[in-house]
N, C-alpha and C. Protein backbone atom coordinates (compact mmCIF):
# COMPACT_ATOMS: atom_id res chain seq x y z
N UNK A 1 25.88 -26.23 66.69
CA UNK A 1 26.90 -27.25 66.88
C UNK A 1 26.34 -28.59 66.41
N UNK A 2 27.14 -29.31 65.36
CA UNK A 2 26.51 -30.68 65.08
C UNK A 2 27.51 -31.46 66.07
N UNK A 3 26.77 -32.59 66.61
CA UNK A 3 27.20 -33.91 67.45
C UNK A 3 26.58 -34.75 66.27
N UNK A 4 27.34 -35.35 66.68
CA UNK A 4 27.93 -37.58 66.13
C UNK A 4 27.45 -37.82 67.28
N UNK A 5 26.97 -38.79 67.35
CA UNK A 5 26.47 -40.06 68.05
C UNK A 5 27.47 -41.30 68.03
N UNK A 6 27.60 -42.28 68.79
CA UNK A 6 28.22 -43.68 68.61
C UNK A 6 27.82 -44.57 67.64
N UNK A 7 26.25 -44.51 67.73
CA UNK A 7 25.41 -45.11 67.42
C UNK A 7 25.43 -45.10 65.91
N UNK A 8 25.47 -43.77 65.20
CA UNK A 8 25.74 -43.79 63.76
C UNK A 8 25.15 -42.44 63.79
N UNK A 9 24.73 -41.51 62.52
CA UNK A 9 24.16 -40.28 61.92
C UNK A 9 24.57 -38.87 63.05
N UNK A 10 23.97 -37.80 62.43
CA UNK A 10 24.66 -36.44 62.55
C UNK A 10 22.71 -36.45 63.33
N UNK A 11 22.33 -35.45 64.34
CA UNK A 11 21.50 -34.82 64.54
C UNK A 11 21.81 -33.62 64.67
N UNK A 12 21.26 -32.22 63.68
CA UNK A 12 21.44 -31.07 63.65
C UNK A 12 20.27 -30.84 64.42
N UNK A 13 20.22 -29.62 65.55
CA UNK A 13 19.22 -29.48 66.42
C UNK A 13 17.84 -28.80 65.73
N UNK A 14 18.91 -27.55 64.54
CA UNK A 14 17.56 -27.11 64.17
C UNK A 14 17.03 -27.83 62.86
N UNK A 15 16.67 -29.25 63.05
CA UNK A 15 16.33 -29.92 62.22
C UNK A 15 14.83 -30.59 63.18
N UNK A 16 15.13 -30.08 64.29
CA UNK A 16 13.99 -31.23 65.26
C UNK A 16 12.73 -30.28 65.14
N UNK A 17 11.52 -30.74 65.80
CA UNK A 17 10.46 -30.11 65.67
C UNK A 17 10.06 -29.01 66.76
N UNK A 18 10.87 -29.61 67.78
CA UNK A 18 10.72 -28.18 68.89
C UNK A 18 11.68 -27.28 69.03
N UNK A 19 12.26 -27.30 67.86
CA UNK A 19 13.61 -26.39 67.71
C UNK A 19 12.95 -24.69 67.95
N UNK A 20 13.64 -23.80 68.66
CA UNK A 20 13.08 -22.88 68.36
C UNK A 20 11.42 -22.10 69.78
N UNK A 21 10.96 -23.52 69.97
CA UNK A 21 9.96 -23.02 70.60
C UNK A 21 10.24 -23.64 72.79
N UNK A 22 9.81 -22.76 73.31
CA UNK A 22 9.63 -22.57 74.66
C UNK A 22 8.94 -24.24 75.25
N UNK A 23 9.56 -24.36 76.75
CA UNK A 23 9.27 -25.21 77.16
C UNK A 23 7.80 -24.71 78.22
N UNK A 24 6.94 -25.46 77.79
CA UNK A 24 5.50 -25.02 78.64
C UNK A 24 5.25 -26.01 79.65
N UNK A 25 4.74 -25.79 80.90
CA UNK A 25 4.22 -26.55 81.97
C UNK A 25 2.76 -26.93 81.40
N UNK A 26 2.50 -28.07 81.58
CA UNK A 26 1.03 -28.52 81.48
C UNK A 26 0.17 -29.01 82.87
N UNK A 27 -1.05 -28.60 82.62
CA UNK A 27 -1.68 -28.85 83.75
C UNK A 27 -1.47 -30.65 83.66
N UNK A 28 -1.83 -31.30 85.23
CA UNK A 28 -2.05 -32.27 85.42
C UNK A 28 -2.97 -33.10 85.07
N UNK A 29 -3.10 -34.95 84.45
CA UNK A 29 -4.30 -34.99 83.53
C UNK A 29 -4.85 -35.85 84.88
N UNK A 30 -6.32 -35.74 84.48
CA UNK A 30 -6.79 -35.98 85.52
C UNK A 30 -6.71 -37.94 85.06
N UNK A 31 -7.09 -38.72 84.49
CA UNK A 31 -6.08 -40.18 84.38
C UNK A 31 -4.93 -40.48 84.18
N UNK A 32 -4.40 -41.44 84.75
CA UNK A 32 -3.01 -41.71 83.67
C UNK A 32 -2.94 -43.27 83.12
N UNK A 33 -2.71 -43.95 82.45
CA UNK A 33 -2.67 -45.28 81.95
C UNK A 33 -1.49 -45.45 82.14
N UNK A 34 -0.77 -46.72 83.07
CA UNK A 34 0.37 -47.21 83.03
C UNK A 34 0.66 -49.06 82.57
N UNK A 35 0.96 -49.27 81.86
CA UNK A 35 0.87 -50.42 81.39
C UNK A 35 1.83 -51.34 82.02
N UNK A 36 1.12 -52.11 82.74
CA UNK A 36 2.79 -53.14 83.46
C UNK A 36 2.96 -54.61 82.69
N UNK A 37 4.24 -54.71 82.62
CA UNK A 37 4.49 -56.30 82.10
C UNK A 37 4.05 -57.20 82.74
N UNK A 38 3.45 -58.03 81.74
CA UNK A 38 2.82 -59.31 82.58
C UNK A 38 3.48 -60.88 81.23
N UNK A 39 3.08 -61.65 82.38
CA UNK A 39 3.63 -63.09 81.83
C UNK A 39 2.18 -64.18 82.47
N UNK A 40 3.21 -65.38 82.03
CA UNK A 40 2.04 -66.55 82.62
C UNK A 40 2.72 -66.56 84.10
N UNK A 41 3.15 -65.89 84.34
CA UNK A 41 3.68 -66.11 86.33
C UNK A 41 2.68 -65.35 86.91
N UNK A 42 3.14 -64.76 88.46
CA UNK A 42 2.63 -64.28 88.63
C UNK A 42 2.24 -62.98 88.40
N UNK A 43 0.76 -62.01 88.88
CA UNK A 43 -0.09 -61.29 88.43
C UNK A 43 1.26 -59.82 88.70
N UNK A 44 1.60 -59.16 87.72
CA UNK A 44 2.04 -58.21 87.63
C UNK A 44 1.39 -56.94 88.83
N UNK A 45 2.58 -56.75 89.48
CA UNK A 45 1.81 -55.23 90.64
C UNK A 45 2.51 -54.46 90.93
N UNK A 46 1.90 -53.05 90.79
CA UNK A 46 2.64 -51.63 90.58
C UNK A 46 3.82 -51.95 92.09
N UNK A 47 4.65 -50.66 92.16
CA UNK A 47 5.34 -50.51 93.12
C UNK A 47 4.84 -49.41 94.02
């Protein structure tokens, strides 16, 4: 099935790169990097 978007262009599915292949669970990584927005105010802090 092709879908239109609003936005503009056609995405045909089996055109994508995981077309075709299985969804796998991954182990957990042991870091994660989360990058928070910061300004000249105050010091940016997670929730």
């Amino acid at each position: 099935m092709l879908r239109t978007f609003r936005i503009g262009g056609i995405h045909p599915p089996e055109n994508k790169l995981s077309a075709g292949k299985k969804i796998t669970a991954l182990a957990a990584p042991k870091q994660v990097i989360i990058p928070l927005s910061q300004h000249i105010g105050a010091p940016a802090q997670p929730w």
